[in-house]
Protein backbone atom coordinates (compact mmCIF):
# COMPACT_ATOMS: atom_id res chain seq x y z
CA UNK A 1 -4.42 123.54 -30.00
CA UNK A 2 -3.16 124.91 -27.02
CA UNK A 3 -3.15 122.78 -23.47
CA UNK A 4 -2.86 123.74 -20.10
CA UNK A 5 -2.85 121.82 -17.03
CA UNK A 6 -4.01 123.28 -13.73
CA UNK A 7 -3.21 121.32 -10.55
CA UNK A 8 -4.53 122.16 -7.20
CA UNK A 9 -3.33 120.99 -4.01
CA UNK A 10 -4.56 120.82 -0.29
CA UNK A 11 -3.92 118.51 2.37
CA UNK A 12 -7.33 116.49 1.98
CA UNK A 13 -7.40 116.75 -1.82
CA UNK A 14 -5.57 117.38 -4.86
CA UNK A 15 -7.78 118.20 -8.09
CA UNK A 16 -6.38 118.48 -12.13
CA UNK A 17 -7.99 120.15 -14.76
CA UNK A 18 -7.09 119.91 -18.51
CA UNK A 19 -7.93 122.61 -20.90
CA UNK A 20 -8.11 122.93 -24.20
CA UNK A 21 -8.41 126.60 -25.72
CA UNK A 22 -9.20 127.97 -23.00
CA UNK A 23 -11.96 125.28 -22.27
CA UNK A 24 -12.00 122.95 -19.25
CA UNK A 25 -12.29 119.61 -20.95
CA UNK A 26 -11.06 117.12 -17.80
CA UNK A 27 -11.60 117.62 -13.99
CA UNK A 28 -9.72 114.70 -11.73
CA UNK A 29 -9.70 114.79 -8.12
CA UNK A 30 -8.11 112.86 -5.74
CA UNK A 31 -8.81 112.74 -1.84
CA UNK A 32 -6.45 111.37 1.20
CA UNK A 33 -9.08 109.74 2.32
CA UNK A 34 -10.44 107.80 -0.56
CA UNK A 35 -7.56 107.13 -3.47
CA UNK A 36 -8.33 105.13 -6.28
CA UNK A 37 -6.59 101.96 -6.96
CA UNK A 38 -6.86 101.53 -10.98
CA UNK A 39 -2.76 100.57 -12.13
CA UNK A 40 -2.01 99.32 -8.66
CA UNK A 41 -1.17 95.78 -8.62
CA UNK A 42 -1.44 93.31 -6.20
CA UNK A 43 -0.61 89.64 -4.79
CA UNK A 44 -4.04 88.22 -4.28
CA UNK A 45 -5.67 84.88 -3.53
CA UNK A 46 -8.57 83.72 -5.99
CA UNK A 47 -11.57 83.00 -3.20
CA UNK A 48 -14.12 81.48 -5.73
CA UNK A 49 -14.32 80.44 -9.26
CA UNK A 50 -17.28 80.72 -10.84
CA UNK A 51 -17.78 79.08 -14.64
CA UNK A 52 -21.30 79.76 -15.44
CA UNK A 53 -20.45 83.21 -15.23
CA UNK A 54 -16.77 82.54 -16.74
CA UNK A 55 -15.24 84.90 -13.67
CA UNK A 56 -13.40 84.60 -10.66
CA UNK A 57 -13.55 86.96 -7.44
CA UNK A 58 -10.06 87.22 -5.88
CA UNK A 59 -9.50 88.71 -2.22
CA UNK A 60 -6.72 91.41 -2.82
CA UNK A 61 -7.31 93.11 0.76
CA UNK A 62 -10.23 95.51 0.22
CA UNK A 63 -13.38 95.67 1.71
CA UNK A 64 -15.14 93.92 -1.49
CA UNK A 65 -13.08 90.65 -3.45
CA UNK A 66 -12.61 91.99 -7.12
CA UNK A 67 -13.80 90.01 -9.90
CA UNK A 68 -11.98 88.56 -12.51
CA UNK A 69 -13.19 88.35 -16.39
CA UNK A 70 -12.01 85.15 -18.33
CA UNK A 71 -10.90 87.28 -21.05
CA UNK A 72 -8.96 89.84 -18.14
CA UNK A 73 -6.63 86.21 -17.31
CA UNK A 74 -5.54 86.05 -20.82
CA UNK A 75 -2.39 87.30 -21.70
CA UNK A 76 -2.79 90.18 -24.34
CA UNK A 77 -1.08 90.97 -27.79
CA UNK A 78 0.11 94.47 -27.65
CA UNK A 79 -0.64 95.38 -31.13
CA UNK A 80 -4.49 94.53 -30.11
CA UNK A 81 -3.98 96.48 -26.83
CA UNK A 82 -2.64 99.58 -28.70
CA UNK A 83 -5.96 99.53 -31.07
CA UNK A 84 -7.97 99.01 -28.31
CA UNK A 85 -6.27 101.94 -25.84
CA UNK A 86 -4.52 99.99 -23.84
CA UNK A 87 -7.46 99.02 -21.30
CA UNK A 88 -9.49 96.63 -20.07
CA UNK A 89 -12.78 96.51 -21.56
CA UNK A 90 -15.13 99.37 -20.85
CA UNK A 91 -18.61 97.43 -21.03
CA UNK A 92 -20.68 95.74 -18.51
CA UNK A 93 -19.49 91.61 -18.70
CA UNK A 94 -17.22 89.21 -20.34
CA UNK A 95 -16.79 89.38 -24.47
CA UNK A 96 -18.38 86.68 -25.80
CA UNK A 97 -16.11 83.32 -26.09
CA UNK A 98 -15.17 81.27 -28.56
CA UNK A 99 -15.86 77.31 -28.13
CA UNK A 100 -11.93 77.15 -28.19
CA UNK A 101 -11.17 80.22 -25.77
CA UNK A 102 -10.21 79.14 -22.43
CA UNK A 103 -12.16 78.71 -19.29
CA UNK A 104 -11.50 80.58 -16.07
CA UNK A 105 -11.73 76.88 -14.59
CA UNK A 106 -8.64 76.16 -16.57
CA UNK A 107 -6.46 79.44 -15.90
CA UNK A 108 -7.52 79.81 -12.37
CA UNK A 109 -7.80 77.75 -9.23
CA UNK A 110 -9.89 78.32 -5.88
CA UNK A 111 -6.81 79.42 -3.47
CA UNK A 112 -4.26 80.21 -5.76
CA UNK A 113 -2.27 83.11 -5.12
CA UNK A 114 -2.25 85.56 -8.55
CA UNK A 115 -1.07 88.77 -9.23
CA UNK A 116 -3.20 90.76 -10.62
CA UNK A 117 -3.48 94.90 -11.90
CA UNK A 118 -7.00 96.77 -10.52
CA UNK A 119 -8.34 98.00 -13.90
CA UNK A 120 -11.22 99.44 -12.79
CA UNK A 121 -11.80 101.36 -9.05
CA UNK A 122 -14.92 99.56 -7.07
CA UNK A 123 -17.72 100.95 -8.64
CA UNK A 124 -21.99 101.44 -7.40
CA UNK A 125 -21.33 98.92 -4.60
CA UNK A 126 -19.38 96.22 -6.70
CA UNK A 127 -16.07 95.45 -5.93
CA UNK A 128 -12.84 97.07 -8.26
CA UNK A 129 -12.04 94.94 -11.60
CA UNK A 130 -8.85 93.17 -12.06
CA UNK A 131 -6.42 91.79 -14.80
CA UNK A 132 -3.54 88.91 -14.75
CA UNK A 133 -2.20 91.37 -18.06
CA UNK A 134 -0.01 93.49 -16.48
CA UNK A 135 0.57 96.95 -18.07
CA UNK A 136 3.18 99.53 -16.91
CA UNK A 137 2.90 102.53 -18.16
CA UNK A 138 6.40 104.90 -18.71
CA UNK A 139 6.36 108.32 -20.74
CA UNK A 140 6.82 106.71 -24.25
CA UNK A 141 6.22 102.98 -23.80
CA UNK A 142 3.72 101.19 -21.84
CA UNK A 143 5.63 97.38 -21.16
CA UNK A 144 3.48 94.32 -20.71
CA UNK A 145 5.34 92.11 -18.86
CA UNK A 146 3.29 89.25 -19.66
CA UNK A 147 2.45 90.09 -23.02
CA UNK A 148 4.17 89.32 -26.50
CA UNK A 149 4.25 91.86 -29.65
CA UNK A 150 4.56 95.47 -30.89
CA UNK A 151 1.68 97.83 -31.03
CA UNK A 152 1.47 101.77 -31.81
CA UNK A 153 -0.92 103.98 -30.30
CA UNK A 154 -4.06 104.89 -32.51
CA UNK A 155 -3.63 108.57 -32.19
CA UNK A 156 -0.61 108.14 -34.20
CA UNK A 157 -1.34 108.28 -37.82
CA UNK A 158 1.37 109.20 -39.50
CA UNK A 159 2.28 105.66 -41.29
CA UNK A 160 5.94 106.73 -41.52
CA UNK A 161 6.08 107.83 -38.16
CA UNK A 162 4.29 104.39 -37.36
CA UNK A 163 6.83 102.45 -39.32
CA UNK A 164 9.99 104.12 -37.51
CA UNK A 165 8.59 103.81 -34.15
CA UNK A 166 7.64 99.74 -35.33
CA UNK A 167 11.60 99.46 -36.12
CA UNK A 168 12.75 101.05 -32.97
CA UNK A 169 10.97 99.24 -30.77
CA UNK A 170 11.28 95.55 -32.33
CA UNK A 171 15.30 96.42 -31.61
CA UNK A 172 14.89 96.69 -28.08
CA UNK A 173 16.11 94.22 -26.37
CA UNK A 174 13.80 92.03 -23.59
CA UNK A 175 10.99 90.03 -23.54
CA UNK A 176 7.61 90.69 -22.85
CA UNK A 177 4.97 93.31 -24.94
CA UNK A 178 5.77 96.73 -26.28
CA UNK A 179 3.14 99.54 -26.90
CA UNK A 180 4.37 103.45 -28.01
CA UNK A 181 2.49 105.99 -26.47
CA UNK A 182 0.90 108.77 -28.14
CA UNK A 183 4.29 110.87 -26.54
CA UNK A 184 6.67 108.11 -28.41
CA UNK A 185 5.93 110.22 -31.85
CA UNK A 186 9.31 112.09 -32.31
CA UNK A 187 11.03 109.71 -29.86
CA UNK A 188 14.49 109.34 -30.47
CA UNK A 189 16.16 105.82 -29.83
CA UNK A 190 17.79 107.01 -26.83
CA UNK A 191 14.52 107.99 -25.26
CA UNK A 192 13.12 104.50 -25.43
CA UNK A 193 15.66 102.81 -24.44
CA UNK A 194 15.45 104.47 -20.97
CA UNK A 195 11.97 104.30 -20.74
CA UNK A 196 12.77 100.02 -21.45
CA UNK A 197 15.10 100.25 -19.09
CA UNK A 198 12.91 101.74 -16.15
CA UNK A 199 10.09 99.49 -16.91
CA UNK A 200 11.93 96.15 -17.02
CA UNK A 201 13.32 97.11 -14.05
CA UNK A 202 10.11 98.19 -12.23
CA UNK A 203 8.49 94.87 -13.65
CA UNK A 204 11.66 92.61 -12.09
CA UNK A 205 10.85 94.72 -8.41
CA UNK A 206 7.17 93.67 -8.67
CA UNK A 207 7.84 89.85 -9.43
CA UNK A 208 10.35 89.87 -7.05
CA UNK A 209 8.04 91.11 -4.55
CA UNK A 210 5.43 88.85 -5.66
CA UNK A 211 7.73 85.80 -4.70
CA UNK A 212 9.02 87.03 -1.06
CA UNK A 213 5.35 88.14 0.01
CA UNK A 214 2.33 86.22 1.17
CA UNK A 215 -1.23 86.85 -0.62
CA UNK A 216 -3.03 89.50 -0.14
CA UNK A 217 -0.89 92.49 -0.63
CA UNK A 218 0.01 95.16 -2.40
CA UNK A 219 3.20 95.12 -4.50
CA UNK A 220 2.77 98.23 -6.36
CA UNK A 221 1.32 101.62 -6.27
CA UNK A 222 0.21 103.73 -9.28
CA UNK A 223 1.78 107.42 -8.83
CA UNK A 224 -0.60 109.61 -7.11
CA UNK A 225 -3.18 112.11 -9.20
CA UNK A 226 -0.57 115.36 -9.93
CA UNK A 227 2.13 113.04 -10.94
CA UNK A 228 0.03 110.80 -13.12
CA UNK A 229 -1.66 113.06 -14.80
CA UNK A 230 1.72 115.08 -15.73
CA UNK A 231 3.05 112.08 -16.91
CA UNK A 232 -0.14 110.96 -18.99
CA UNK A 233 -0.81 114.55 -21.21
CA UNK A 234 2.70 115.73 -21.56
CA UNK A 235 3.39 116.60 -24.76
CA UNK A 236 4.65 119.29 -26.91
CA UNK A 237 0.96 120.77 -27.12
CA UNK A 238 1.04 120.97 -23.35
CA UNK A 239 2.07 124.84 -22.83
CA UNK A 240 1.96 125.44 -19.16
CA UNK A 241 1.21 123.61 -16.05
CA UNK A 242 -0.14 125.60 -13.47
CA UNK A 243 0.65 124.67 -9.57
CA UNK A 244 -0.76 126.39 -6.32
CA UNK A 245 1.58 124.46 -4.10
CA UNK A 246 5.30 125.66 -3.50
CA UNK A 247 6.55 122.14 -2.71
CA UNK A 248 4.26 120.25 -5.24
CA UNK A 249 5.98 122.24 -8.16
CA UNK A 250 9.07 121.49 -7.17
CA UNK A 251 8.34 117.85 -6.76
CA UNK A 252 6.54 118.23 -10.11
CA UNK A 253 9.42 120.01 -11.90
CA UNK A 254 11.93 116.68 -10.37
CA UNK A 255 9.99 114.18 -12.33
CA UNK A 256 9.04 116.30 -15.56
CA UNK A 257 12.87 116.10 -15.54
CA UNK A 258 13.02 112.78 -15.77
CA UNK A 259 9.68 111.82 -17.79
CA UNK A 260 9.68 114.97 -19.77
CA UNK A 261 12.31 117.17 -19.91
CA UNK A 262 10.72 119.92 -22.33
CA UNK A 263 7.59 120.20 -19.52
CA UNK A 264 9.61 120.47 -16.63
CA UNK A 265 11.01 124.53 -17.86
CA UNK A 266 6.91 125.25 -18.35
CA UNK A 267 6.01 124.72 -14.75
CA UNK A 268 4.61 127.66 -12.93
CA UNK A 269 4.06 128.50 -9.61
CA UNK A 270 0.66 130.24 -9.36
CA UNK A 271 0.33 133.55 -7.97
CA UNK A 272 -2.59 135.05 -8.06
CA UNK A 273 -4.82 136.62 -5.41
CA UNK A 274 -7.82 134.64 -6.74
CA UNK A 275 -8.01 131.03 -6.06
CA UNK A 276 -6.44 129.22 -9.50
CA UNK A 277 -9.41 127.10 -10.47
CA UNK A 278 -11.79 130.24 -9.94
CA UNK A 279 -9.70 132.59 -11.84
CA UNK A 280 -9.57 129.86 -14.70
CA UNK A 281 -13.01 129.09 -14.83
CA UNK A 282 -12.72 125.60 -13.52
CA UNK A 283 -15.07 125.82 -10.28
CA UNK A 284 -17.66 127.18 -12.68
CA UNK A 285 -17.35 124.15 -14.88
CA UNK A 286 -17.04 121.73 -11.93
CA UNK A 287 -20.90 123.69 -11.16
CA UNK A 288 -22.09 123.72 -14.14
CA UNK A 289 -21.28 119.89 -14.93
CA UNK A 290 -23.19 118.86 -11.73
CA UNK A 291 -26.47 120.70 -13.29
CA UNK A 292 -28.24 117.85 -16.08
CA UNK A 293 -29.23 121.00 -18.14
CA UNK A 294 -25.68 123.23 -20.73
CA UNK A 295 -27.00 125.67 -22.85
CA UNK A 296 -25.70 126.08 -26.06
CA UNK A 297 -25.10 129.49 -27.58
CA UNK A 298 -28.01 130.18 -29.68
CA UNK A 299 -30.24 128.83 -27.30
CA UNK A 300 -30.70 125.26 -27.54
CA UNK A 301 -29.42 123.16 -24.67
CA UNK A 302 -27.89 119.83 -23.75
CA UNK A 303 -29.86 117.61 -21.04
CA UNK A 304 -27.64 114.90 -19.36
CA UNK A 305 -29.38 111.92 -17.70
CA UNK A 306 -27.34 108.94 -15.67
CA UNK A 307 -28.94 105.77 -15.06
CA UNK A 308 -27.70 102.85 -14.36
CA UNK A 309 -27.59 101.15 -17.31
CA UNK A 310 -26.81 103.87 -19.58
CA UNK A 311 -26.13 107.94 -20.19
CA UNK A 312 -28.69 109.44 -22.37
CA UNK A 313 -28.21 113.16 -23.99
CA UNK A 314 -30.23 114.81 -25.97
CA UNK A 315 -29.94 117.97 -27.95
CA UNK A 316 -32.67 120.66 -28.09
CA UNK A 317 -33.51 123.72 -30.06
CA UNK A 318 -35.01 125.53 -27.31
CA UNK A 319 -35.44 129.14 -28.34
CA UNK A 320 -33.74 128.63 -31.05
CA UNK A 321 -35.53 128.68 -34.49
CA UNK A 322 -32.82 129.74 -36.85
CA UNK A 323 -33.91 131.76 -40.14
CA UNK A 324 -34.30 129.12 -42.63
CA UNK A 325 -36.10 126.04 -43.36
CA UNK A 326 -36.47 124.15 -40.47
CA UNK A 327 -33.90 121.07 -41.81
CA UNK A 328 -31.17 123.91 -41.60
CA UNK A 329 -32.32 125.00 -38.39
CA UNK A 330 -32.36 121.56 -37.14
CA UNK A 331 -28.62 120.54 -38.49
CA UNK A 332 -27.45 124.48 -37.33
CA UNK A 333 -28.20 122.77 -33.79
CA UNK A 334 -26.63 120.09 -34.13
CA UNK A 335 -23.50 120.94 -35.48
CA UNK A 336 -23.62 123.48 -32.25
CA UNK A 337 -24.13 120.82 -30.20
CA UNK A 338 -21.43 118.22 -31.23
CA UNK A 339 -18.33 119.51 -29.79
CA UNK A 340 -19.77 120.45 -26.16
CA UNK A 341 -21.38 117.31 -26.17
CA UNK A 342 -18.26 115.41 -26.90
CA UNK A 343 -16.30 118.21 -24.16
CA UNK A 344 -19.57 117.22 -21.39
CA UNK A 345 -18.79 113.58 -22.07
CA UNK A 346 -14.94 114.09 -21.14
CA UNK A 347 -15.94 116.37 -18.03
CA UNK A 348 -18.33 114.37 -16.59
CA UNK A 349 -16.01 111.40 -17.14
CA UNK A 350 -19.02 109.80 -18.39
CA UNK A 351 -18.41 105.57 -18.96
CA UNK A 352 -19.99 103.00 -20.21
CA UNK A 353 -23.27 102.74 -22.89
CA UNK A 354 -23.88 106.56 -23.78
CA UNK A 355 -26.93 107.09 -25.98
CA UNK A 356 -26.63 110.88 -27.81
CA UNK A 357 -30.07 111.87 -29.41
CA UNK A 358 -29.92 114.64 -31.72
CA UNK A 359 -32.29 116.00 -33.22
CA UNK A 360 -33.79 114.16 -36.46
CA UNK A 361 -32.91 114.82 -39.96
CA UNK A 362 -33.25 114.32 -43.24
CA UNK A 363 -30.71 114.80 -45.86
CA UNK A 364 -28.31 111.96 -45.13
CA UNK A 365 -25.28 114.11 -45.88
CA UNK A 366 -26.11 116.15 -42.52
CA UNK A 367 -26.61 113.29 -40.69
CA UNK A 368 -22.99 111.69 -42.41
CA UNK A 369 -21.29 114.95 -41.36
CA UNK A 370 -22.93 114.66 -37.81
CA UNK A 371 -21.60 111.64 -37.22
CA UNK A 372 -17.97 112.57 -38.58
CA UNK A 373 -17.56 115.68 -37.11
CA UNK A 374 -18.41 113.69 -33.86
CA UNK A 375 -15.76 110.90 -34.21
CA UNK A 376 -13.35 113.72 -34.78
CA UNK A 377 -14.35 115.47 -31.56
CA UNK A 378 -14.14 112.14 -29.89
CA UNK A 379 -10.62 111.73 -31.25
CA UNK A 380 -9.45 113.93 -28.56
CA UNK A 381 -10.66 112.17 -25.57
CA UNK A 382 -7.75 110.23 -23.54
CA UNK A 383 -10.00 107.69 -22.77
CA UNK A 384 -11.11 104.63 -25.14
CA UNK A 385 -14.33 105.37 -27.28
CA UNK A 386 -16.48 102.91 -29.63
CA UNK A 387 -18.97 104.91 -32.04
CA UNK A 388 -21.66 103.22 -33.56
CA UNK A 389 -23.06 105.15 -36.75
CA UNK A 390 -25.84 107.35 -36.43
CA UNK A 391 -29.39 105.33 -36.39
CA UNK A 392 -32.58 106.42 -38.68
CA UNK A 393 -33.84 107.77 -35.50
CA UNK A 394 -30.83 110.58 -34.88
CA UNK A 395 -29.18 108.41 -32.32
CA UNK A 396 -25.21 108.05 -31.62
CA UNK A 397 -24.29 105.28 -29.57
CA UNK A 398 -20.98 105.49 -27.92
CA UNK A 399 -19.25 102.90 -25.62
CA UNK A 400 -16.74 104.59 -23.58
CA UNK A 401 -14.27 102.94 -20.97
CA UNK A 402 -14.68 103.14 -17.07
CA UNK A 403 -12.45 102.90 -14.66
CA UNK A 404 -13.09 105.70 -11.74
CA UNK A 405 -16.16 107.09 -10.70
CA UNK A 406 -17.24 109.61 -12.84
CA UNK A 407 -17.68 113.48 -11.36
CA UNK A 408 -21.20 113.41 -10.41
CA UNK A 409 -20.47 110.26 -8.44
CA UNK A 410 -17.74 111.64 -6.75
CA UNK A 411 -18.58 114.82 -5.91
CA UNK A 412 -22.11 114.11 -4.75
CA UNK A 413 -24.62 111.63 -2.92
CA UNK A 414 -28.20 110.72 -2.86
CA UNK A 415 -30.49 113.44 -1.76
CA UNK A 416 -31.88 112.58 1.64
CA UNK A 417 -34.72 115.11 0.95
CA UNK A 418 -35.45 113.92 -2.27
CA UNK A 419 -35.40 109.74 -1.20
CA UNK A 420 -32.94 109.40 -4.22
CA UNK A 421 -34.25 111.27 -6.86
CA UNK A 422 -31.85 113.72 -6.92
CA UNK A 423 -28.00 114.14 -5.96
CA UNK A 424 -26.51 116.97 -3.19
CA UNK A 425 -22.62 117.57 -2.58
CA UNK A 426 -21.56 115.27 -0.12
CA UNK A 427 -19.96 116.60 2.99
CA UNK A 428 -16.53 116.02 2.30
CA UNK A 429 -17.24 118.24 -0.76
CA UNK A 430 -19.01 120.51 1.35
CA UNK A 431 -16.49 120.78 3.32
CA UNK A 432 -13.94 122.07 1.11
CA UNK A 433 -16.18 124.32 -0.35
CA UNK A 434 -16.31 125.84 3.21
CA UNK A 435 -12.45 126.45 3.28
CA UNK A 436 -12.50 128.22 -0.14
CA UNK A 437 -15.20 130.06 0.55
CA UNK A 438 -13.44 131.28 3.88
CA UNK A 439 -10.27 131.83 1.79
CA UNK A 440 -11.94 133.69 -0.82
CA UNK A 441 -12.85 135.96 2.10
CA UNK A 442 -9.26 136.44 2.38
CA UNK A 443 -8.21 140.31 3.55
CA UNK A 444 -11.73 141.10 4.64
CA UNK A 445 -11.32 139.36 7.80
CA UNK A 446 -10.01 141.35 10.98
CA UNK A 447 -6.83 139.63 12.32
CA UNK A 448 -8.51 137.44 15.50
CA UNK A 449 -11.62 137.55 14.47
CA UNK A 450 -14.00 135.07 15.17
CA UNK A 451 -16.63 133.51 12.56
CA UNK A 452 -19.48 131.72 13.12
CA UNK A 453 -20.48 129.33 10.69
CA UNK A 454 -23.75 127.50 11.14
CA UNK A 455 -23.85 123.95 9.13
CA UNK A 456 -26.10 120.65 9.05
CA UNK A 457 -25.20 118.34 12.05
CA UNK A 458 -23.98 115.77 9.56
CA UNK A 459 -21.55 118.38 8.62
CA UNK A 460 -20.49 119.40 11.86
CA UNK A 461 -19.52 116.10 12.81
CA UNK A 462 -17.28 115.70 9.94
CA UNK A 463 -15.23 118.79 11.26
CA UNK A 464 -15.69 118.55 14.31
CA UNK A 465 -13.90 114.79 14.55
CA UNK A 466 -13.19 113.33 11.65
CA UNK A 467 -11.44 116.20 9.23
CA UNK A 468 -10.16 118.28 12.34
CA UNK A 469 -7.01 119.87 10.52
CA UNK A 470 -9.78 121.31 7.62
CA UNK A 471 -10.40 124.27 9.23
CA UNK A 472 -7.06 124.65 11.53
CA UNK A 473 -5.38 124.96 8.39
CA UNK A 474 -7.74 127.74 7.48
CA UNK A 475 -7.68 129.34 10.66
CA UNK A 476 -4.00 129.51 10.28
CA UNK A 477 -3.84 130.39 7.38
CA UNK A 478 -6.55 133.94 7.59
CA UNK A 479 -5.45 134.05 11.54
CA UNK A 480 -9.39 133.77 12.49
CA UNK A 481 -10.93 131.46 14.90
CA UNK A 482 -13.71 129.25 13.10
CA UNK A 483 -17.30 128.26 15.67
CA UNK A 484 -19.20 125.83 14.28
CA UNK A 485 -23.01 126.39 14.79
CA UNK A 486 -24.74 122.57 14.18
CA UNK A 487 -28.22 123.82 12.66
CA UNK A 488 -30.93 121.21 12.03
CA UNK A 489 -32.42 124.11 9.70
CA UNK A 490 -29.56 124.00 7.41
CA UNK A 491 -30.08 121.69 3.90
CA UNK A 492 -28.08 118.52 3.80
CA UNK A 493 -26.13 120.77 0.56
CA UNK A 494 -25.74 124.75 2.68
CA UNK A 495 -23.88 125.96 5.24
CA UNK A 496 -23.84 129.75 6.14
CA UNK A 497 -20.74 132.06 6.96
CA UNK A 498 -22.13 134.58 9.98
CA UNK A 499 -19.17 137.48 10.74
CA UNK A 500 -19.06 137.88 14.54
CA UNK A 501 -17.76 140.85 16.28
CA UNK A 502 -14.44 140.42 18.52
């Protein structure tokens, strides 16, 4: 399987796309204005405890106190961590305790100071998610300071390969817990122990910090989107990493010399007269994925519904009636539909309970291969996935972890027109569609010339005071002056590029 990684950067936003084959199967964005905070880690003060619910919030200096899960101020066994993807939990509440598990009462106390990791990025109006169990992750290794054990990743199968890695690391000297990375496999010696060495190091900085500062604070950043993301899907299957930014491929090709060596010589400046994402399909996938309707190619389709309890999908024939009896039409479909379902599901960053109904059956073996084929697809996803077998009724249900706001939630709002019913591109989004757009436009524009462009008033305040530099880079950039027209006439989603004479 061939990857590429395609990483786009502006001075508002910086977006990442994975693909597979030639297939977009992850979109990430990042903006200046709103970065997440999942792997930062903080000093923070616990503000209430609160045992009937077996959870703490703790005030960590954001808008919203983040709330702390009994089970999240535990320290964690690394070989259960590796199993388990090396995250917090991906559902909705605390696992269900033991009589002898502890209580948050008895690990936490109201005004304690605590450091604490954000595991999951304030979500729907709740505040972000938190852990006591540190986990830093390096190229090979991910080190939990306050952990204890070995673990391997799950996506490494190979039991010898499993078995040298086990040896390797249980020689390495230092305390704390130990987990190889799906990039550990073919890791010499000499490769870990670096990797030990920066994160032992990084973990003595942050307790250091922890002891000289007052609560709440930050005492550690996660790297920012193009840099983690580099770091987290290197490997040898990566085969190029596309950059449109001069000085963010050199800063890329720095640390892929230090992370990943091999990546760092497969860095490549892009150069083409077509925007990168466009030429690569990307925008159209980005489009597409904020639609609730993919077709598949014989003419069934997918239809994606969010709620706020779960994701429901469900898999359609459509026009498609196949030329058989209608069991093999049926499982024809299905089989169609598994691996774009399992590719929508990574797109969307869809998280949480996600309920996939295909289309009944009736042999079990189709329904057995179903399943498999859809576990296998699964396999792929960098994220942590729970599969529960396939009911009598066709249905898959998948838990899947969460930690940022999935694509439709960050690229769009609620639909003033609608009151909620539907979702429109917010106008930051907006926004920077306007700038490509322009720049798509780019050597049909008359040097000077000066274009009107009439938008929604909400929009035109957002350029006109708060994201001033938007367009002046533009301007700068096509050497054309930009007019805004406010239009009360324009949707809340539309804006409307006018050429003016000069």
């Amino acid at each position: 399987m061939r990857r590429e990684l395609a990483i786009e950067v502006s001075p508002a936003e910086t977006r990442a796309a994975l693909l597979e084959d030639g297939k977009v199967v992850e979109v990430l964005h990042e903006r200046r204005r709103r970065q997440g905070i999942v792997g930062n880690i903080f000093l923070g003060r616990v503000h209430r405890v609160l045992p009937g619910m077996q959870a703490a919030f703790v005030s960590i200096g954001l808008e919203r106190d983040a709330f702390l899960y009994v089970e999240d101020a535990m320290p964690r066994d690394a070989e259960a961590a590796a199993e388990n993807g090396g995250a917090a939990d991906s559902g909705n509440g605390p696992a269900a305790s033991r009589e002898d598990a502890p209580r948050i009462d008895d690990l936490v106390k109201e005004g304690q100071q605590i450091v604490v990791q954000a595991a999951k990025d304030p979500l729907a109006g709740k505040g972000p998610r938190v852990t006591t169990a540190l986990s830093l992750p390096g190229r090979t290794l991910v080190h939990l300071p306050g952990g204890r054990g070995v673990g391997i990743s799950r996506r490494i199968v190979d039991e010898g390969e499993r078995d040298r890695l086990r040896s390797l690391m249980e020689a390495l000297p230092g305390g704390g817990g130990w987990i190889a990375r799906t990039a550990a496999q073919g890791a010499s010696a000499e490769e870990l122990e670096a990797d030990r060495a920066y994160l032992v190091d990084l973990a003595a900085r942050v307790a250091r910090k922890a002891e000289e500062s007052g609560a709440p604070t930050v005492l550690h950043r996660e790297l920012d989107l193009s840099l983690r993301v580099l770091r987290d899907v290197s490997s040898p299957e990566l085969a190029a990493v596309h950059v449109d930014d001069e000085d963010a491929a050199v800063r890329l090709r720095e640390f892929a010399r230090t992370v990943s060596p091999a990546v760092a010589g497969r860095i490549e400046l892009w150069r083409g007269d077509i925007p990168m994402f466009t030429a690569l399909g990307v925008e159209a996938e980005i489009e597409r994925a904020l639609t609730n309707r993919v077709p598949l190619p014989s003419g069934g389709s997918l239809v994606i519904q969010q709620t706020e309890a779960l994701v429901a999908i469900d898999v359609n024939t459509g026009r498609y009636v196949g030329k058989d009896a209608l069991e093999e039409t049926v499982f024809a479909t299905n089989l169609e539909a598994v691996p774009e379902v399992a590719r929508q599901i990574r797109l969307r960053d869809l998280g949480g309970l996600i309920v996939v109904d295909f289309i009944d059956m009736e042999q079990e073996a189709h329904r057995r291969e179903i399943f498999d084929r859809f576990v296998e697809e699964l396999s792929r996803d960098r994220a942590r996935t729970r599969v529960l077998p396939m009911s009598e009724f066709g249905l898959i249900e998948v838990t899947r972890q969460r930690s940022r706001g999935n694509l439709e939630r960050t690229l769009t709002r609620p639909c003033p027109v609608c009151a909620g019913s539907g979702r429109v591109r917010n106008d930051t989004t907006l926004a920077l569609d306007l700038v490509r757009a322009l720049q798509a436009e780019k050597g049909l524009f008359l040097p000077g010339e000066e274009v009107s462009v009439r938008v929604a008033p909400t929009l035109w305040r957002l350029l006109a005071e708060e994201e001033t530099d938007l367009l002046g880079s533009a301007e700068e950039q096509l050497n054309i002056r930009v007019r805004l027209q406010p239009d009360e006439t324009i949707g809340p989603a539309e804006f409307e590029i006018v050429r003016s004479s000069i």
